[in-house]
Protein backbone atom coordinates (compact mmCIF):
# COMPACT_ATOMS: atom_id res chain seq x y z
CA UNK A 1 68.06 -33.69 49.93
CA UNK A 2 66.52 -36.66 50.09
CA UNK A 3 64.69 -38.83 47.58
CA UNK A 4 60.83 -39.51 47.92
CA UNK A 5 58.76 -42.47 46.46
CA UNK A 6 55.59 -40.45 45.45
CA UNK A 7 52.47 -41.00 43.53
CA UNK A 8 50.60 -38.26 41.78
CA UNK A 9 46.98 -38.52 40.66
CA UNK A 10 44.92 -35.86 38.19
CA UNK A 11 41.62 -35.44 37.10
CA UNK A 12 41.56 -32.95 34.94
CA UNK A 13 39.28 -30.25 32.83
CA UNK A 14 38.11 -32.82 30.59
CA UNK A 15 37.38 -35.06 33.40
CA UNK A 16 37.72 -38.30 31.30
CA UNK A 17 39.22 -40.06 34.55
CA UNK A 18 41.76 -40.60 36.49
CA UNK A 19 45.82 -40.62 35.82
CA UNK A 20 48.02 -42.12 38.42
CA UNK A 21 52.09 -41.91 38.20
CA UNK A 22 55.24 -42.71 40.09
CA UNK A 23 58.18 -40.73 40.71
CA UNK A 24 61.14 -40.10 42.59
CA UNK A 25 62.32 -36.74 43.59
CA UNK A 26 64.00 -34.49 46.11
CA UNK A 27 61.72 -31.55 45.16
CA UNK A 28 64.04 -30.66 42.72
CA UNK A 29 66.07 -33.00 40.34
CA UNK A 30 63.59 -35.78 38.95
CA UNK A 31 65.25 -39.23 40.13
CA UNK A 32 63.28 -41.60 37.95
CA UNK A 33 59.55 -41.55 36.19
CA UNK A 34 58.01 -44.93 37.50
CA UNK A 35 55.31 -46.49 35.89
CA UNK A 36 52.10 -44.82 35.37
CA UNK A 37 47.99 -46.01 35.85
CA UNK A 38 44.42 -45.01 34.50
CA UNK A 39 41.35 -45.19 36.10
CA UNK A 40 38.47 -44.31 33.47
CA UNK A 41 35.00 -42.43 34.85
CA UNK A 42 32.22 -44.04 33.43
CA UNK A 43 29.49 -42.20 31.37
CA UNK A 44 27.10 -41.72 34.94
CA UNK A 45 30.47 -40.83 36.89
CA UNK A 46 30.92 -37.83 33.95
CA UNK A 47 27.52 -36.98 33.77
CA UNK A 48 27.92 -36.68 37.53
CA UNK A 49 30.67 -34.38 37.67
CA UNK A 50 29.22 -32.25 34.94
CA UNK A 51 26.05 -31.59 37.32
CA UNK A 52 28.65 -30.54 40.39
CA UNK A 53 30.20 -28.41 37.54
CA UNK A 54 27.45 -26.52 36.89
CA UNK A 55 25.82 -26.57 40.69
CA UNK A 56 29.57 -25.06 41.42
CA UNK A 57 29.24 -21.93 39.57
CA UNK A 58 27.21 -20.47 42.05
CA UNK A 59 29.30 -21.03 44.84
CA UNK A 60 30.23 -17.85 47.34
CA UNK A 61 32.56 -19.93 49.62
CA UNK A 62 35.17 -22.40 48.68
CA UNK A 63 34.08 -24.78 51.67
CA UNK A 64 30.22 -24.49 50.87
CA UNK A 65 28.85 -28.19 49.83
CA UNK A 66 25.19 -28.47 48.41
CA UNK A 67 24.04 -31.86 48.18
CA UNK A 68 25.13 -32.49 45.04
CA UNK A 69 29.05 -31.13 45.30
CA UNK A 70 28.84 -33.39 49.08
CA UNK A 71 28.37 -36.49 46.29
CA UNK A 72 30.37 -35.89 44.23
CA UNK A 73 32.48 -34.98 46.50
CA UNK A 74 32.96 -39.00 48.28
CA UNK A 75 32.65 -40.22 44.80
CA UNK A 76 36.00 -38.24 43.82
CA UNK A 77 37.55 -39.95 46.61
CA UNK A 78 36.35 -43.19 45.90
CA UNK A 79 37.23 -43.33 42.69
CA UNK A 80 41.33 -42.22 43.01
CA UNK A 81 41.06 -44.63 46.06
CA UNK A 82 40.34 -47.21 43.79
CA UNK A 83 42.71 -45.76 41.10
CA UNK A 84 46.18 -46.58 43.46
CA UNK A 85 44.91 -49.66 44.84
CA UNK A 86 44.55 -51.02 41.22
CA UNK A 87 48.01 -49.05 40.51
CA UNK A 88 49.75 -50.28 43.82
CA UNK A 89 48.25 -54.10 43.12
CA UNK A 90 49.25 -53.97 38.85
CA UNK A 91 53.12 -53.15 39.93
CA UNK A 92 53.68 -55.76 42.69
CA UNK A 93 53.95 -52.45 45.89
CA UNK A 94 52.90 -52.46 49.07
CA UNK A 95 51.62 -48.54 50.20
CA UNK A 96 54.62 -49.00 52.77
CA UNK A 97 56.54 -47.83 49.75
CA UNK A 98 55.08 -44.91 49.24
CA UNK A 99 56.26 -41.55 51.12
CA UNK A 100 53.41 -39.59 49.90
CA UNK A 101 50.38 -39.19 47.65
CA UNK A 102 50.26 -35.86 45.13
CA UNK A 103 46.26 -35.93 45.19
CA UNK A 104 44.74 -32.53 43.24
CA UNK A 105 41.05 -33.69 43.25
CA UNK A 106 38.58 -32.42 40.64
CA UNK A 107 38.65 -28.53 39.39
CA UNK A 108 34.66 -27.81 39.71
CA UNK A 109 34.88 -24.23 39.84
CA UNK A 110 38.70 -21.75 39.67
CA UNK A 111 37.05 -17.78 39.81
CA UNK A 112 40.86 -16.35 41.32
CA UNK A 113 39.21 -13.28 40.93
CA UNK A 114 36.29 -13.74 43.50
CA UNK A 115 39.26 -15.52 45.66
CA UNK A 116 37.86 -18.70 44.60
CA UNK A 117 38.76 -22.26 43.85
CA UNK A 118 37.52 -25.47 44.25
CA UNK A 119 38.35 -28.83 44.02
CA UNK A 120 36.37 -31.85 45.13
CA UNK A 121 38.54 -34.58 47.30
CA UNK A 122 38.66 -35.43 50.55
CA UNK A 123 42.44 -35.67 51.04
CA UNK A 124 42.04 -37.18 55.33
CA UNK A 125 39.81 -39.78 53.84
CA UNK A 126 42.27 -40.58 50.91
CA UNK A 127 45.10 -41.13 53.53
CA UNK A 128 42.75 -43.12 55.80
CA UNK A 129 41.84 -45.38 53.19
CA UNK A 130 45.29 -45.74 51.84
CA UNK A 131 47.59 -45.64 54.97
CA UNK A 132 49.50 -43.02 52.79
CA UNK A 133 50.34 -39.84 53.60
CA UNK A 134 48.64 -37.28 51.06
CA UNK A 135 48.94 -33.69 49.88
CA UNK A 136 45.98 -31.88 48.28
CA UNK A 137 44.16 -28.76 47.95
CA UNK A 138 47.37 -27.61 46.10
CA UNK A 139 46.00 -23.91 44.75
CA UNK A 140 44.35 -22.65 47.87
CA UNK A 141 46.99 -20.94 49.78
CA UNK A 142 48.28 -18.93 46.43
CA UNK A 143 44.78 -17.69 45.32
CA UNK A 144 44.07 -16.62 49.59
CA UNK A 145 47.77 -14.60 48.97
CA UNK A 146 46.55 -13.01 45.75
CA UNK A 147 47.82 -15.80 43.16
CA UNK A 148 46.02 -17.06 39.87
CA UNK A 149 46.15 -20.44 41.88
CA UNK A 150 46.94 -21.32 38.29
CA UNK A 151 49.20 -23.05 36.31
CA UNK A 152 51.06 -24.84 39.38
CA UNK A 153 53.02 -27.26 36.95
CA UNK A 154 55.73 -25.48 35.41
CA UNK A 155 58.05 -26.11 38.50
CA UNK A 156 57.27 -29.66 37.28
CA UNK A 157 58.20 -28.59 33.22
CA UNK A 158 61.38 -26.88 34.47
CA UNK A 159 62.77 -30.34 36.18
CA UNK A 160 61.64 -32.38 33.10
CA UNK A 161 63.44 -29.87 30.48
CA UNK A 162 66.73 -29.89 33.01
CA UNK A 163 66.61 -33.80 31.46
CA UNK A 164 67.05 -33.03 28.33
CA UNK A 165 69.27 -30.86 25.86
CA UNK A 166 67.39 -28.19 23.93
CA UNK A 167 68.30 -24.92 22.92
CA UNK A 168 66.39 -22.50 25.07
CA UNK A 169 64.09 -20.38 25.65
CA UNK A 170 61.53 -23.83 25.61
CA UNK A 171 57.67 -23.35 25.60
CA UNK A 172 56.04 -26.05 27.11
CA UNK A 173 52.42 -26.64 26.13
CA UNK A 174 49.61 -28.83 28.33
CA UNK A 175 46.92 -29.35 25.83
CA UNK A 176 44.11 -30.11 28.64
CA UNK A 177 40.71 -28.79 29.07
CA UNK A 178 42.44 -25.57 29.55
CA UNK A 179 45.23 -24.97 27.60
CA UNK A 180 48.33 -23.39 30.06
CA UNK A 181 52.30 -22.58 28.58
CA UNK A 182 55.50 -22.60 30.65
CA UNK A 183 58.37 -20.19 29.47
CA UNK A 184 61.41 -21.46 30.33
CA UNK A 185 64.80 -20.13 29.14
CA UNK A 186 67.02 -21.54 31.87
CA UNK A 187 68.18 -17.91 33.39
CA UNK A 188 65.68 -15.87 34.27
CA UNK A 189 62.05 -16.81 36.35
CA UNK A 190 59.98 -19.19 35.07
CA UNK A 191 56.77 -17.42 33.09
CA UNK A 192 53.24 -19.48 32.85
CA UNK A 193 50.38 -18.63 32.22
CA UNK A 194 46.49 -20.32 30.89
CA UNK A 195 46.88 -19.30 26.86
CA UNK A 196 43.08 -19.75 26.49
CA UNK A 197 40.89 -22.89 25.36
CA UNK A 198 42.09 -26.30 25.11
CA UNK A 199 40.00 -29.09 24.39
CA UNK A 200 37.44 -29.06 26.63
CA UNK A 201 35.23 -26.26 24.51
CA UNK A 202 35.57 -29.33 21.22
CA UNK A 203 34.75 -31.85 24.01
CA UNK A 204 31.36 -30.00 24.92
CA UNK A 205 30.38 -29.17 21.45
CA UNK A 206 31.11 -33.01 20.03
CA UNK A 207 28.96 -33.94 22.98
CA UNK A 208 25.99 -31.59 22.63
CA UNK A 209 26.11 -32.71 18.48
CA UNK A 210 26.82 -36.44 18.31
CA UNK A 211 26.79 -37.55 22.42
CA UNK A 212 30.19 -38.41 22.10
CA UNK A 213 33.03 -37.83 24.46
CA UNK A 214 35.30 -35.93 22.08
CA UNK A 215 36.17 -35.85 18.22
CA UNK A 216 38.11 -38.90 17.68
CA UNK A 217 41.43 -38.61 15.78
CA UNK A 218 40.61 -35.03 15.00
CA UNK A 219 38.27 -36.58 12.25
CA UNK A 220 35.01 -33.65 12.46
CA UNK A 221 37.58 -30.91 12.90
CA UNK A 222 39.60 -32.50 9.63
CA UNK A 223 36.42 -32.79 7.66
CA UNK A 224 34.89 -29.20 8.38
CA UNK A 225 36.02 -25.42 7.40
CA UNK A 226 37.26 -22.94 9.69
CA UNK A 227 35.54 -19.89 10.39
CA UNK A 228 38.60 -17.19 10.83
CA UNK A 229 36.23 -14.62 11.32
CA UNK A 230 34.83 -16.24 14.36
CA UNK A 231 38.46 -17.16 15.31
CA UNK A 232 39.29 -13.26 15.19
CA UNK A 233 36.22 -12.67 16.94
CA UNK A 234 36.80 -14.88 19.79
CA UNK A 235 40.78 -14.08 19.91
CA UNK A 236 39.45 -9.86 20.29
CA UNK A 237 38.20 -11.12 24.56
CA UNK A 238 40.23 -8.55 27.00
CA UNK A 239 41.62 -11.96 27.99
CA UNK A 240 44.07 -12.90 25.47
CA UNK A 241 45.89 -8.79 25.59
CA UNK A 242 46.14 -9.22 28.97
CA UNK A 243 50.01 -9.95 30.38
CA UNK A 244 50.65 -12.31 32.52
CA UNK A 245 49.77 -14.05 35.01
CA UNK A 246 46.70 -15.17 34.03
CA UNK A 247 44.64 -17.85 34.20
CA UNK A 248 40.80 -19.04 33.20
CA UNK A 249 38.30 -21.74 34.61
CA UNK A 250 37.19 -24.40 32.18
CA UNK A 251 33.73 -22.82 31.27
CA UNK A 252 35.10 -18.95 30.81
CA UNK A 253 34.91 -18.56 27.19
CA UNK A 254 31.57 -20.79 26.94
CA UNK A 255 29.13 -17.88 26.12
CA UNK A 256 31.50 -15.65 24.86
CA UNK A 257 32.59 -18.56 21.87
CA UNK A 258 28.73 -19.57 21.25
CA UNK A 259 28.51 -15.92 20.10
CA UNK A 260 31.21 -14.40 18.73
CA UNK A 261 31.50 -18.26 16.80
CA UNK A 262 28.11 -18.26 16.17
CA UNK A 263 28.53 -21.60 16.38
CA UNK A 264 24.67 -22.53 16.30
CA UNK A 265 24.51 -21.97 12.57
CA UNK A 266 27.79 -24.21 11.91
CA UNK A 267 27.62 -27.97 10.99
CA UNK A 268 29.61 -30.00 13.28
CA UNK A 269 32.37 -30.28 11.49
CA UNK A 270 32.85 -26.65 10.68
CA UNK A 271 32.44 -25.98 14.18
CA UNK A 272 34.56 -28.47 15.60
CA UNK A 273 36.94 -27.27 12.94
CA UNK A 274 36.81 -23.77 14.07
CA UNK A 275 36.88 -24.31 17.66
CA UNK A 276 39.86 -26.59 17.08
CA UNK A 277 41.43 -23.30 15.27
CA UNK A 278 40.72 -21.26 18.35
CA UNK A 279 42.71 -23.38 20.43
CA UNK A 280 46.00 -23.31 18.33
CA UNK A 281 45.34 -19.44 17.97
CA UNK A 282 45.57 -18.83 20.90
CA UNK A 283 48.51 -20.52 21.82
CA UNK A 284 49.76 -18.63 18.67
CA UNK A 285 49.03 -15.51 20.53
CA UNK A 286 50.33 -16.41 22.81
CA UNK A 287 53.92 -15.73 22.16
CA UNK A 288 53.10 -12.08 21.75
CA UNK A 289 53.19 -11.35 25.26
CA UNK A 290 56.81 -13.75 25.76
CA UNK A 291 59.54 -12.26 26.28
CA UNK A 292 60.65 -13.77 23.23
CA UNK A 293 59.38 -16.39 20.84
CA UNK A 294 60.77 -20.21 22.26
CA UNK A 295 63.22 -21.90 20.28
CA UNK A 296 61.17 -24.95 20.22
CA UNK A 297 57.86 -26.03 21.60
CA UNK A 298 57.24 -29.40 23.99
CA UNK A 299 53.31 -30.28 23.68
CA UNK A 300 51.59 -32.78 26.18
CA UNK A 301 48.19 -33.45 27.50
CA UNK A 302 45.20 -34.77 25.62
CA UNK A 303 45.06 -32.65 23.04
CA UNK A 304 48.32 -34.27 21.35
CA UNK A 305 46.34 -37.30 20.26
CA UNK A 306 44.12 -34.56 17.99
CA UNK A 307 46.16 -34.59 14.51
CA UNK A 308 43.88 -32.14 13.60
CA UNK A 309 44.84 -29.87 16.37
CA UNK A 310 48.16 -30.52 16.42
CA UNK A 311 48.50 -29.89 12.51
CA UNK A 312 46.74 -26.31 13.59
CA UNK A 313 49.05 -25.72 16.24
CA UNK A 314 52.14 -26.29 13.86
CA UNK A 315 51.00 -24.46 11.44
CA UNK A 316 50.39 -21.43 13.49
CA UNK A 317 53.60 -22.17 15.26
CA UNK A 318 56.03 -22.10 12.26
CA UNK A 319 58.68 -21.68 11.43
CA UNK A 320 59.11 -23.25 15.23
CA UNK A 321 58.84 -26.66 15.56
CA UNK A 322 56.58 -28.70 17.75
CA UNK A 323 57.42 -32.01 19.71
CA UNK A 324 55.20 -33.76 21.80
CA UNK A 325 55.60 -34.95 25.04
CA UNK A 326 56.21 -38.93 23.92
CA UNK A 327 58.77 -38.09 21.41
CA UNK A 328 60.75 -36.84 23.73
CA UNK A 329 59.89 -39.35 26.35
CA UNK A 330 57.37 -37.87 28.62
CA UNK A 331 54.28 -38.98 29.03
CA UNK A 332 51.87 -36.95 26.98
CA UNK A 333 49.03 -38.19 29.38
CA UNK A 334 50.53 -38.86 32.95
CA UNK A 335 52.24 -35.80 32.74
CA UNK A 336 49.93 -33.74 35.36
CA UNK A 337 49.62 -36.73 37.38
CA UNK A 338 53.47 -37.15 37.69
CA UNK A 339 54.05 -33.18 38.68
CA UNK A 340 50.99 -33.07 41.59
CA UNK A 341 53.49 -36.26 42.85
CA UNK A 342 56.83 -33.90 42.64
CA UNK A 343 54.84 -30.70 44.12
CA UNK A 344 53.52 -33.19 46.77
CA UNK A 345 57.23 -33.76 47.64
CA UNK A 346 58.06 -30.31 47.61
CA UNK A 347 55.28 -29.41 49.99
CA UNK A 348 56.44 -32.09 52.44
CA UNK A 349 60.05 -30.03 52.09
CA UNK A 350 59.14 -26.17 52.30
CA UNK A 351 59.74 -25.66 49.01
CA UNK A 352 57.80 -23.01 46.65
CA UNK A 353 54.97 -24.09 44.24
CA UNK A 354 54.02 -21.06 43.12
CA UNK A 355 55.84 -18.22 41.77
CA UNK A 356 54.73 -14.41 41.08
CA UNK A 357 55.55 -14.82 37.14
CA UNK A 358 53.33 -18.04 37.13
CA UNK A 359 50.27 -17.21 39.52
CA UNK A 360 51.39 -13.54 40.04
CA UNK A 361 51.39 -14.17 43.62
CA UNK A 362 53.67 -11.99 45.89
CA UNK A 363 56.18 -13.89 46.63
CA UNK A 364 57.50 -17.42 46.08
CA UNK A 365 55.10 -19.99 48.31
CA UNK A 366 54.13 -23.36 48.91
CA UNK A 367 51.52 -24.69 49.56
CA UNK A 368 49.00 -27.66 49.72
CA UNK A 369 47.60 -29.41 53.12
CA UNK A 370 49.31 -32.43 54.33
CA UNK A 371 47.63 -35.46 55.74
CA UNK A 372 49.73 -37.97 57.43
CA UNK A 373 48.46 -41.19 57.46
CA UNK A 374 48.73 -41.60 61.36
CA UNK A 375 46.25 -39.63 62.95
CA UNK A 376 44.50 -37.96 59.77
CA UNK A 377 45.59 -34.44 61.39
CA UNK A 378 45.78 -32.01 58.23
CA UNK A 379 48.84 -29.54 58.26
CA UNK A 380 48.29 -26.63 55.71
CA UNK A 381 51.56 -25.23 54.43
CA UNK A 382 51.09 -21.70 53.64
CA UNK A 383 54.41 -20.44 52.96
């Protein structure tokens, strides 16, 4: 098949801003990983999507936009408009060079099991604005069949490991606001599932403490104690026995942590500490319900620049080792943002996104609504 210049943009569960990437791909062998692009969201743009996070929750209809979500909304747009033209204008390309724009939008609210997910982008006005092609609303036609709608990336993680030589089975670990594994042991079907917390329960707690973003180099988790009472107590939720598929929205565990953590009587750093401790523990846990424990483990997203997490993670890990994503040449950021560019690809080809040992959905199926740049027609692909 075919090679396609694409560009992938995420905003993701920590919605800290926006990643942009370049790739070229078939929809199935990675060509080359182009450059990659960040677009930061201001402290009134986060506070912003925070209120459309919350106004969300009540939502009974994926399409339903109170005023707020309608804002937010155009803003979303805006602001990964803004994010290629800066990319396409930093790397000398004209958007004639670009077949097609990966474009996931902003997770506000992902309830699979009220048939609901929701992210904020307006993909025809991205394509207008660009003269690009785009592909979004990537995890609506799984969760409609039945799916999780969640994790779409390890298609993405399969094609990356292909590059290099590992002894399998590999666990691949995104460390976002959500933490999600892909199983891969080159033979059988890929296996992926959300493995619980990731960072964005230690983002929300730093915030509500000190009104920062985050806890910088891991520092309040490496000064505090861990709690691994409360880390039992969390890890007993239905959620973490259950086989997969599987997968959570970013605010699942809120209540359910405050209390079993009992996190209001902890000093921020013992809570940061033992929230930091959930997160490795339950990628820990995780392996219980592999087929088999992975050989080695490939880490990327945000969470790798938390030494304090990542010590967690290896020790609950061992005696398997951990990489992240940048040792072994991957971008531990851009990742996301390069894999909604390769699934854009493989919606423009027929090919699945979804799989039923990664969303549980019947049967393999793309997916994603295409927007050609032309006459801003949408064309869902439902499989």
């Amino acid at each position: 098949m075919s090679r396609v210049t694409a560009i992938g943009l995420m905003s993701g569960t920590s919605y800290d801003g926006v990643d942009v990437a370049l790739l070229d791909t078939d929809g199935e062998e990675i060509g080359r990983l182009g450059p990659t692009g960040y677009r930061p969201y201001s402290d009134q743009e986060r506070d912003l999507l925070r209120r459309a996070i919350a106004v969300a929750t009540n939502l009974s209809n994926r399409t339903e936009r109170p005023k707020i979500l309608a804002q937010v909304e155009e803003l979303v747009t805006d602001m990964h408009a803004e994010a290629v033209e800066a990319f396409l204008a930093a790397n000398g390309m004209a958007p004639s060079s670009i077949g097609v724009v990966g474009f996931h939008g902003q997770t506000v609210l992902h309830r699979p099991e009220r048939g609901l997910t929701v992210q904020l982008g307006n993909g025809k006005a991205l394509a207008a604005r660009l003269g690009i092609p785009v592909v979004y609303d990537f995890r609506a036609a799984d969760v409609a069949a039945g799916g999780q709608g969640a994790p779409v990336v390890p298609v993405f993680h399969r094609a990356l490991v292909r590059l290099l030589k590992r002894a399998h089975p590999v666990g691949v670990l995104n460390l976002g606001g959500v933490a999600n594994v892909t199983f891969i042991d080159g033979k059988a079907d890929l296996i992926a599932f959300d493995t619980g917390p990731g960072n964005a329960l230690i983002d929300d707690f730093v915030r509500l403490r000190t009104g920062q973003p985050q806890d910088d180099e891991g520092r309040a988790g490496a000064a505090g104690n861990v709690d691994e009472g409360a880390v039992a107590r969390v890890l007993a939720h239905p959620f973490f026995a259950k086989p997969p598929p599987k997968s959570l929205d970013r605010n699942a565990f809120r209540q359910w942590v405050v209390e079993e953590g009992r996190l209001a009587s902890k000093t921020t750093q013992d809570g940061v500490a033992t929230l930091t401790a959930i997160t490795a523990a339950a990628v820990a846990h995780a392996t219980k319900v592999l087929p088999r424990a992975p050989a080695g483990w490939l880490v990327a997203g945000g969470g790798t620049r938390n030494p304090t997490l990542m010590r967690m993670l290896a020790q609950r890990l061992a005696p398997v080792g951990i990489e992240t994503a940048s040792a072994v040449g991957w971008s531990a950021d851009a990742l996301e943002a390069q894999a909604f560019g390769y699934l854009a690809v493989r919606t423009l080809k027929g090919l699945p996104l979804t799989f039923p040992t990664t969303t549980g959905v019947p049967r393999p199926l793309t997916g994603g609504v295409l927007v050609r740049k032309s006459d801003g027609g949408s064309v869902p692909h439902r499989g």
